[in-house]
PDB file of N, CA and C in Angstrom:
ATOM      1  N   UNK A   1     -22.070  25.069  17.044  1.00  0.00           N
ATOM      2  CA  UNK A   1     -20.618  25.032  17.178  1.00  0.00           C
ATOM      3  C   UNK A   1     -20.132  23.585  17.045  1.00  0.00           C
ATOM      4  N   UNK A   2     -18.971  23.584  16.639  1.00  0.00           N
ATOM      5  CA  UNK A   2     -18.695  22.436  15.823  1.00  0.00           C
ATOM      6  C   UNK A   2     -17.385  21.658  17.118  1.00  0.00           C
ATOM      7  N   UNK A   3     -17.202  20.922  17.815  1.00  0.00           N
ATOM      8  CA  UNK A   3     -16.096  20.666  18.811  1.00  0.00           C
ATOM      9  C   UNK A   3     -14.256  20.532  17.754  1.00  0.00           C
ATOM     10  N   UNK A   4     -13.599  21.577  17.697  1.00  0.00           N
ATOM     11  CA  UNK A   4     -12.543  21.179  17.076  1.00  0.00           C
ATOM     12  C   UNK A   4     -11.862  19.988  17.108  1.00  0.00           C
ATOM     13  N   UNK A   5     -11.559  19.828  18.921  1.00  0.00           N
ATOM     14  CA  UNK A   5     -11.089  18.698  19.110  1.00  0.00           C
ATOM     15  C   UNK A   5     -11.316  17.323  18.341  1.00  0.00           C
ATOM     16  N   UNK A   6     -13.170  16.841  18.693  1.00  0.00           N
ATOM     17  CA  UNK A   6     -13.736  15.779  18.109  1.00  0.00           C
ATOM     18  C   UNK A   6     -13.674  15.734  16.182  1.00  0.00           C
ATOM     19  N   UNK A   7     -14.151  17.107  15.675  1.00  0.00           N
ATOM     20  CA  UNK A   7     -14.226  17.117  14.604  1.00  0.00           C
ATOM     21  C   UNK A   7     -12.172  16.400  13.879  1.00  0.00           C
ATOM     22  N   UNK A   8     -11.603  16.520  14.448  1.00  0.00           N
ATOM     23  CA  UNK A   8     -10.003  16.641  14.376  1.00  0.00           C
ATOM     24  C   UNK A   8      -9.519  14.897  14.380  1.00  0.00           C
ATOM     25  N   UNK A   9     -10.163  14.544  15.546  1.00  0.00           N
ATOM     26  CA  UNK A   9     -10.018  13.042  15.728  1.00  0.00           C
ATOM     27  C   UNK A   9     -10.700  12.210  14.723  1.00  0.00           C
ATOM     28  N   UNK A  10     -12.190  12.431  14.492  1.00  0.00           N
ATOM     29  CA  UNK A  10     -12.737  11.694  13.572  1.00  0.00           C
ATOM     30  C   UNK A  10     -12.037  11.730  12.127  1.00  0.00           C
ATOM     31  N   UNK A  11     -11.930  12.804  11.909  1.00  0.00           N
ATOM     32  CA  UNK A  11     -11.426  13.469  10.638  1.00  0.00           C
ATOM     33  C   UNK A  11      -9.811  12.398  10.050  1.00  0.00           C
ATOM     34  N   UNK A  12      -8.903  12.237  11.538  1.00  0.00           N
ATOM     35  CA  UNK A  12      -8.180  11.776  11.555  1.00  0.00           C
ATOM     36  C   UNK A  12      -8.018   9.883  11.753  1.00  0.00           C
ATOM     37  N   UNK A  13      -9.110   9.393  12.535  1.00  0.00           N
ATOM     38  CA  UNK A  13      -9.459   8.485  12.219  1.00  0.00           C
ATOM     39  C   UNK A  13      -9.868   8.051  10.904  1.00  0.00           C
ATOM     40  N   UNK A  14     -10.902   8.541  10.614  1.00  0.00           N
ATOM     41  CA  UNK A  14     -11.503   8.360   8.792  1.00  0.00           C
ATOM     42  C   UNK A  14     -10.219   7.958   8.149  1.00  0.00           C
ATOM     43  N   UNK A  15      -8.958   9.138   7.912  1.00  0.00           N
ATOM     44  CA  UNK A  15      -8.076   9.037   6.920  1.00  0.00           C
ATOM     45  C   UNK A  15      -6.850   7.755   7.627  1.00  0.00           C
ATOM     46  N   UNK A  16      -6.658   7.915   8.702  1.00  0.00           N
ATOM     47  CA  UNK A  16      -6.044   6.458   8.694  1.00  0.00           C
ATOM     48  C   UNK A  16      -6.524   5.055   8.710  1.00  0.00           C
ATOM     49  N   UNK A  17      -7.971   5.050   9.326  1.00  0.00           N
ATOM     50  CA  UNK A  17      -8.331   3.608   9.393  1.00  0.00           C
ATOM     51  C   UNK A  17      -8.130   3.763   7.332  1.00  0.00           C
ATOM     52  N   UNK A  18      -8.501   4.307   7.086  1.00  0.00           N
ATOM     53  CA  UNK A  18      -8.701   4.251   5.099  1.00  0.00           C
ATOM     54  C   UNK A  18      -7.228   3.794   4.620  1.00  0.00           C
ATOM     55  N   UNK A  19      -5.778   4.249   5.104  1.00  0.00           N
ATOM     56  CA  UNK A  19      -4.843   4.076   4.643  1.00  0.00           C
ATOM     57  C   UNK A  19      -4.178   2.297   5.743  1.00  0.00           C
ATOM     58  N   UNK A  20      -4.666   2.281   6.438  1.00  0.00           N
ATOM     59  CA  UNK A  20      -4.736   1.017   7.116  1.00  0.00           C
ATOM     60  C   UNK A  20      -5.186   0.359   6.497  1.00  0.00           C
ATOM     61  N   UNK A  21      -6.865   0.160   5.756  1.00  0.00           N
ATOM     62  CA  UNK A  21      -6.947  -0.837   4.925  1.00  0.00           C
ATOM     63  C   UNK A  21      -6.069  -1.079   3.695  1.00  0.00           C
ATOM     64  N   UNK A  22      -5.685   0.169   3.384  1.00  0.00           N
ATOM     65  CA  UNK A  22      -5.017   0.418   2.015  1.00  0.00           C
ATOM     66  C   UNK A  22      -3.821  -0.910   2.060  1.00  0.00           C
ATOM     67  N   UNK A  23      -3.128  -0.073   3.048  1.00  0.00           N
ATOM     68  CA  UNK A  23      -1.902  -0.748   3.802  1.00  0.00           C
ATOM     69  C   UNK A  23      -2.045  -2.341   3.915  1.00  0.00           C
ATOM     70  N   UNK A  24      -3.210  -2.795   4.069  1.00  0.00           N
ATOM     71  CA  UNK A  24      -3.717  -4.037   4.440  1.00  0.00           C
ATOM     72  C   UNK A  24      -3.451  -5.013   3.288  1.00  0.00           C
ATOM     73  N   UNK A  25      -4.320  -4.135   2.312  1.00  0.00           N
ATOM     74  CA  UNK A  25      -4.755  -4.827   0.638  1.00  0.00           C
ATOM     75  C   UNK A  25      -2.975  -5.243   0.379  1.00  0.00           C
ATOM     76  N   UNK A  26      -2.452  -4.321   0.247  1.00  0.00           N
ATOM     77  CA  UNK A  26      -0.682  -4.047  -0.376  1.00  0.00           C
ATOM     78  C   UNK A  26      -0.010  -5.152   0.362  1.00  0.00           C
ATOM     79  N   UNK A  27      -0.054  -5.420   1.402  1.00  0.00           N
ATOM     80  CA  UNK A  27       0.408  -6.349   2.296  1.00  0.00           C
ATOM     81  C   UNK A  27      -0.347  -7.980   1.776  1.00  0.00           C
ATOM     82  N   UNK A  28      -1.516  -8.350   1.105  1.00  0.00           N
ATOM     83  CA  UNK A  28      -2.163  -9.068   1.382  1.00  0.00           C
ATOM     84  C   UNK A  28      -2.222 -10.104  -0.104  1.00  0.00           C
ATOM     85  N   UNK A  29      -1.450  -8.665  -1.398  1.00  0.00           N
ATOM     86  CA  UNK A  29      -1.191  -8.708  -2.638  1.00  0.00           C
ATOM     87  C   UNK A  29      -2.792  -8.420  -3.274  1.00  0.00           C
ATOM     88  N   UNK A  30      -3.744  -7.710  -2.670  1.00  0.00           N
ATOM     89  CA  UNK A  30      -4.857  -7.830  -3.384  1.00  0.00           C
ATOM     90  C   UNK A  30      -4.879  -6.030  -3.981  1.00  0.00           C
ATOM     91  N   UNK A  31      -4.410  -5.215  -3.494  1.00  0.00           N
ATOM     92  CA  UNK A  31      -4.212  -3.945  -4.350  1.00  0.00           C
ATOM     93  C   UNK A  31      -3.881  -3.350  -5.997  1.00  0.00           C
ATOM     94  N   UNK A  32      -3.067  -4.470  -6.093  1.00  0.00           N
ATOM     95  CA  UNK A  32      -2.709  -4.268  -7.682  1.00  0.00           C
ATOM     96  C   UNK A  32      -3.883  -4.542  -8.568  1.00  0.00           C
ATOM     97  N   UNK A  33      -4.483  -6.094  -8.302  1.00  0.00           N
ATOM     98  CA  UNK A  33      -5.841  -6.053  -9.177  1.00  0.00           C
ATOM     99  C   UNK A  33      -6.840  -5.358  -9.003  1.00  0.00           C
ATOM    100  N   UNK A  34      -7.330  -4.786  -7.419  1.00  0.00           N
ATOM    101  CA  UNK A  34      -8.348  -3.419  -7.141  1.00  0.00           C
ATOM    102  C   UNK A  34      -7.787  -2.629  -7.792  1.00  0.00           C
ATOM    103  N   UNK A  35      -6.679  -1.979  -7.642  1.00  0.00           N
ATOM    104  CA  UNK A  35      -6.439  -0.738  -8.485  1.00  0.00           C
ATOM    105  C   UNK A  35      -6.565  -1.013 -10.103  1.00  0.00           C
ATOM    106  N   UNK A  36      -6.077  -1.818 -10.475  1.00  0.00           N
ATOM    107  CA  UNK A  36      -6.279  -2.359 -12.134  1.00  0.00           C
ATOM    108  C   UNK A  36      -7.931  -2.399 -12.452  1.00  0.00           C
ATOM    109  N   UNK A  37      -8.297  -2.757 -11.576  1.00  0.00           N
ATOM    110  CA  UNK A  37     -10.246  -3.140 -11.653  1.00  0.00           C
ATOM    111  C   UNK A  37     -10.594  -1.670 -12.105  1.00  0.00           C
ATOM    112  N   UNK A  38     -10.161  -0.454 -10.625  1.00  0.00           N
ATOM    113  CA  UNK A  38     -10.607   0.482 -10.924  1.00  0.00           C
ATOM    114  C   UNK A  38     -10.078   1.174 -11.839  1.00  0.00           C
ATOM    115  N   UNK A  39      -9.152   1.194 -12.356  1.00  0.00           N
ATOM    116  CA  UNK A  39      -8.729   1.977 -13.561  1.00  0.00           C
ATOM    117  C   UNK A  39      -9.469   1.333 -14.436  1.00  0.00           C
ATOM    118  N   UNK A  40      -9.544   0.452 -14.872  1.00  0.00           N
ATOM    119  CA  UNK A  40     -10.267  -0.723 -16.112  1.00  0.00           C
ATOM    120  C   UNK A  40     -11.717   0.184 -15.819  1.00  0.00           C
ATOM    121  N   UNK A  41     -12.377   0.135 -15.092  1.00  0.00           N
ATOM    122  CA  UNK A  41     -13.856   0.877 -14.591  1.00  0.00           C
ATOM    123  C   UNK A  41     -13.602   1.991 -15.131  1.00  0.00           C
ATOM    124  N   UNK A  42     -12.457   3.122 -15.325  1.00  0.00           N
ATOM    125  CA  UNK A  42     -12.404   4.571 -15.919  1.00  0.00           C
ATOM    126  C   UNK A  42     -12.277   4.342 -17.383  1.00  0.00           C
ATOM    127  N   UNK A  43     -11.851   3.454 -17.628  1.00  0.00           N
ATOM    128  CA  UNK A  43     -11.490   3.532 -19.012  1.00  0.00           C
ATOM    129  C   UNK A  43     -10.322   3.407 -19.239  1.00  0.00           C
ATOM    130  N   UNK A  44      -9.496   3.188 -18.190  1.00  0.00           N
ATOM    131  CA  UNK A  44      -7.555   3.296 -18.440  1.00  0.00           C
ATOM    132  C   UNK A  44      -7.219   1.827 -18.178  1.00  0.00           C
ATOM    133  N   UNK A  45      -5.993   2.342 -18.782  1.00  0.00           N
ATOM    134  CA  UNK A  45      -4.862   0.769 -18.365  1.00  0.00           C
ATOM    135  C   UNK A  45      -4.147   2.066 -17.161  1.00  0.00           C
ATOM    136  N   UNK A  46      -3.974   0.729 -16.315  1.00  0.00           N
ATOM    137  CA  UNK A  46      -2.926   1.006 -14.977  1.00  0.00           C
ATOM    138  C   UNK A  46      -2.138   0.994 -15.149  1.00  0.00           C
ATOM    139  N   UNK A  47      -0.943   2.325 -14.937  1.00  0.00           N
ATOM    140  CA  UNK A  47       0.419   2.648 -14.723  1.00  0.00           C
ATOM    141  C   UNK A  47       1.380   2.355 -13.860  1.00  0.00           C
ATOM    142  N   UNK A  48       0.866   2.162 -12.773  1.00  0.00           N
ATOM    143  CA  UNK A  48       1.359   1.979 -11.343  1.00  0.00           C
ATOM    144  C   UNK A  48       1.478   0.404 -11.174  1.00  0.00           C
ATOM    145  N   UNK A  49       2.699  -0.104 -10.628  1.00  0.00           N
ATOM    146  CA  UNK A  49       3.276  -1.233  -9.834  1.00  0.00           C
ATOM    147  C   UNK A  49       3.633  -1.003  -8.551  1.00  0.00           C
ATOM    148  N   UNK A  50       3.215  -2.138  -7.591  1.00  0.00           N
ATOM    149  CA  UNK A  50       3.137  -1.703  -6.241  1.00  0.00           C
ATOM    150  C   UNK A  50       4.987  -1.927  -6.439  1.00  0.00           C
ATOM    151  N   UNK A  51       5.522  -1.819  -5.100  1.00  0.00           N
ATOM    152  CA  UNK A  51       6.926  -2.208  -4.389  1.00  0.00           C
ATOM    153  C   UNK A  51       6.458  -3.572  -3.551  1.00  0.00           C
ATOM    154  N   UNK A  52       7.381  -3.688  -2.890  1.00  0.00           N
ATOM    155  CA  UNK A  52       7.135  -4.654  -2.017  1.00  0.00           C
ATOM    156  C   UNK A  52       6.591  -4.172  -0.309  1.00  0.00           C
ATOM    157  N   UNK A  53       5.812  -4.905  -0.181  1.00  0.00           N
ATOM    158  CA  UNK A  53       5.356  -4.312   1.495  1.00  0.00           C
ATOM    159  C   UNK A  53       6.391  -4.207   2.516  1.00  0.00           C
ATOM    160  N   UNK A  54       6.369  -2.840   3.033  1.00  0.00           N
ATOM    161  CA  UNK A  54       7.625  -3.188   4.297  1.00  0.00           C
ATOM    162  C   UNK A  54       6.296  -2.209   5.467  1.00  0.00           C
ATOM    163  N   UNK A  55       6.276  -2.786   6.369  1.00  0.00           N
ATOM    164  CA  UNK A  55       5.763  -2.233   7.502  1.00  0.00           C
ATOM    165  C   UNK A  55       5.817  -0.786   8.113  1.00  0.00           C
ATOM    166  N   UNK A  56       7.223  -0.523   7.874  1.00  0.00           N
ATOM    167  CA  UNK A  56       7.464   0.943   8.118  1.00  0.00           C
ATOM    168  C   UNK A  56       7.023   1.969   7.630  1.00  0.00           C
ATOM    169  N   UNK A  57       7.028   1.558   6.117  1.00  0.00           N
ATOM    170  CA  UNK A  57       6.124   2.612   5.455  1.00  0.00           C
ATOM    171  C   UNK A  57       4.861   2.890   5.389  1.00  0.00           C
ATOM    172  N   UNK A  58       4.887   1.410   5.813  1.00  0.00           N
ATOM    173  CA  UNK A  58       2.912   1.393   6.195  1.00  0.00           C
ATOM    174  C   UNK A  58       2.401   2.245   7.892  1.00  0.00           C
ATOM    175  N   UNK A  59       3.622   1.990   8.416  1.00  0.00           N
ATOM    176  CA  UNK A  59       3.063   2.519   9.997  1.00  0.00           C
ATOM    177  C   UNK A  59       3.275   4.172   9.463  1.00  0.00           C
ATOM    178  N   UNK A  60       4.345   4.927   8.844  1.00  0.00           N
ATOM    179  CA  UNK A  60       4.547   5.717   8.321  1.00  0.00           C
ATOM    180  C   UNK A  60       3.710   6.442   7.411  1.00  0.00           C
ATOM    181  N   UNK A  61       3.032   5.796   6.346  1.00  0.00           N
ATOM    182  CA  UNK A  61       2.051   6.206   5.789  1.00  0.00           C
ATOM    183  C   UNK A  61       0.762   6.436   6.694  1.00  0.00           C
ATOM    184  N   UNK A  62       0.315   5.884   7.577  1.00  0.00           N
ATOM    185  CA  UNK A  62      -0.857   5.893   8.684  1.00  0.00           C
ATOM    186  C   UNK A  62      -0.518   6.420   9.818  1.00  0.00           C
ATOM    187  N   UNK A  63       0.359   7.021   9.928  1.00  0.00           N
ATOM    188  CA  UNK A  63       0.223   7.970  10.831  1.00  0.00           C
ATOM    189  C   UNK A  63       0.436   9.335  10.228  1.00  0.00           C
ATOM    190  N   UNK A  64       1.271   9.715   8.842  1.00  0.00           N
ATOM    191  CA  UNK A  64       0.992  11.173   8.420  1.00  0.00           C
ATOM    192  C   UNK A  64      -0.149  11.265   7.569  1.00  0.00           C
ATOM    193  N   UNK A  65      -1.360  10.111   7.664  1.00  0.00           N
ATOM    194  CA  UNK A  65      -2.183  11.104   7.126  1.00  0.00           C
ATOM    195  C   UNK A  65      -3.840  11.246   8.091  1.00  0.00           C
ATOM    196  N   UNK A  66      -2.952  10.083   9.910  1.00  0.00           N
ATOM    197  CA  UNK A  66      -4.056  10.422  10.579  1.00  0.00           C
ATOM    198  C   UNK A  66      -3.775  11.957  11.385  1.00  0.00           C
ATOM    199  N   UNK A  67      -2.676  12.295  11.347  1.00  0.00           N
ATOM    200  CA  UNK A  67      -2.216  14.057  11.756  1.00  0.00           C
ATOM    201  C   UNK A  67      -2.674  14.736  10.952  1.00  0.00           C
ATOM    202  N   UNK A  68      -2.233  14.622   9.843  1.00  0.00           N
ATOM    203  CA  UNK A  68      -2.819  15.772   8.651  1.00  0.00           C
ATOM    204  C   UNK A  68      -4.325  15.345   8.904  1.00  0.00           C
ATOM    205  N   UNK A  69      -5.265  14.428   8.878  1.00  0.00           N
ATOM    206  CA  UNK A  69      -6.598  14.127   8.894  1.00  0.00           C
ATOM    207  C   UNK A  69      -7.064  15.116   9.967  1.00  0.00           C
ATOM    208  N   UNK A  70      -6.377  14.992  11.486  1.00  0.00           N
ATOM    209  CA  UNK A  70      -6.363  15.875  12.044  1.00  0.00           C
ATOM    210  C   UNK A  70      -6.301  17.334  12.666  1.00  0.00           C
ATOM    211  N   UNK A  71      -5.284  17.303  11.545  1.00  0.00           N
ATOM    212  CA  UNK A  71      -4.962  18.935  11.386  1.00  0.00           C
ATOM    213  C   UNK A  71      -6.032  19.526  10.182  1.00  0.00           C
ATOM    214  N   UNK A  72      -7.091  18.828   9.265  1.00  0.00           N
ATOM    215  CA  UNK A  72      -7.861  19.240   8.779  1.00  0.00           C
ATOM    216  C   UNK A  72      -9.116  19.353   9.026  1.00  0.00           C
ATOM    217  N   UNK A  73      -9.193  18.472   9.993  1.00  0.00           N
ATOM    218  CA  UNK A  73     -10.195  18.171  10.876  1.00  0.00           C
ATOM    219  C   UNK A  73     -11.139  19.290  11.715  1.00  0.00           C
ATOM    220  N   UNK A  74      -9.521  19.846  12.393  1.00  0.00           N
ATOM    221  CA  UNK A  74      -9.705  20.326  13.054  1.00  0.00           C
ATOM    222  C   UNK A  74      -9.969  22.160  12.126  1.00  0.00           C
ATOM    223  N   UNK A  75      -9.024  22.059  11.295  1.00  0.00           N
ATOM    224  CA  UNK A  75      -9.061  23.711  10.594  1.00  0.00           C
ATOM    225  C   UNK A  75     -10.868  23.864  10.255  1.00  0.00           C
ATOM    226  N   UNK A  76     -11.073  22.753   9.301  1.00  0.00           N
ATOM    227  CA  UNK A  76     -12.223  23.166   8.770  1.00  0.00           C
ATOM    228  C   UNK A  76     -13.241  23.100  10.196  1.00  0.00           C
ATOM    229  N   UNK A  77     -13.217  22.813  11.094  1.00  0.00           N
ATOM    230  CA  UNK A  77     -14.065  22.734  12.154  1.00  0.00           C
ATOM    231  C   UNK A  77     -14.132  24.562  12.699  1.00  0.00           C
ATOM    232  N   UNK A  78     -12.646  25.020  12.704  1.00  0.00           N
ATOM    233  CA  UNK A  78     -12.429  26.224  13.136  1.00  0.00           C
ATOM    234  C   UNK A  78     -13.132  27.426  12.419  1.00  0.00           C
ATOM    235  N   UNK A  79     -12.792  26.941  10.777  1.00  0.00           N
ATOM    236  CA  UNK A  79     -13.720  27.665   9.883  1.00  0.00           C
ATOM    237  C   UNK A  79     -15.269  27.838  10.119  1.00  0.00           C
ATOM    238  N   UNK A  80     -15.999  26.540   9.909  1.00  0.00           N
ATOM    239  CA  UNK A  80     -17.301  26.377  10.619  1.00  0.00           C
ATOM    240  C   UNK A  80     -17.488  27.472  11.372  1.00  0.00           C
ATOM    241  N   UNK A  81     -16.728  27.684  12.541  1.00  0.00           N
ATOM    242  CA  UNK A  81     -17.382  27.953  13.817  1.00  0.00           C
ATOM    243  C   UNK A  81     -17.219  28.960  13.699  1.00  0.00           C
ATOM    244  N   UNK A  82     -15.896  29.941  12.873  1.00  0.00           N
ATOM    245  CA  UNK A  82     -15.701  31.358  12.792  1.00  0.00           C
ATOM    246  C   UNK A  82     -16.817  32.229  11.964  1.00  0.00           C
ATOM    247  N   UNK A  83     -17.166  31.418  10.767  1.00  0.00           N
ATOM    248  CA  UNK A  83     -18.101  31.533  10.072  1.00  0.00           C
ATOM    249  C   UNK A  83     -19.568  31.445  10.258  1.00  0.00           C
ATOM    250  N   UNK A  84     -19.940  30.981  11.264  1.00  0.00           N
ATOM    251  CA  UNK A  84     -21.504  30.383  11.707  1.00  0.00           C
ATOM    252  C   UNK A  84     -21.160  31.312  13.527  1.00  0.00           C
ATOM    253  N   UNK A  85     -20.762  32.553  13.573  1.00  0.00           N
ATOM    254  CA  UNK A  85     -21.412  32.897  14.591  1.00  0.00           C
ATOM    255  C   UNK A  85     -22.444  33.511  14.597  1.00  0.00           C
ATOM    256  N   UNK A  86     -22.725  33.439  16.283  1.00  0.00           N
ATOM    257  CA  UNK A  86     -24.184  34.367  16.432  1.00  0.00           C
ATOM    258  C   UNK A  86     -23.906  35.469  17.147  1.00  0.00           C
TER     259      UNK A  86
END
């Protein structure tokens, strides 16, 4: 059995500490050339221009996707457990 709760938090940690760094790079001006690097690595030219950093959107962006992280966290944990009884 899989703990929903824990599975929910980690799940939700993972996806914000990830958009925290994100948030970090964008703030720091180092995102545009990572993202250009990695497109250049696929084979593409980059489409995308950042905006300018405003904080809000960053606290905003990191917190709806450590809930949703959570709220997936936790579903697929539920699945697990509905699925794997004995």
């Amino acid at each position: 059995m899989i703990n929903k709760n824990k599975a929910g938090l980690m799940f939700g940690a993972f996806l914000g500490l990830w958009h925290l760094l994100w948030s970090v790079l964008v703030w720091a001006g180092a995102a545009q050339p990572f993202l250009n690097w990695i497109f250049q690595l696929h084979f593409l030219s980059n489409p995308f221009f950042f905006e300018d950093f405003n904080i809000g959107t960053a606290a905003l962006l990191i917190t709806v996707t450590s809930v949703l992280g959570y709220i997936f966290g936790w579903a697929l944990a539920f699945l697990w457990n509905a699925l794997h009884k004995r």
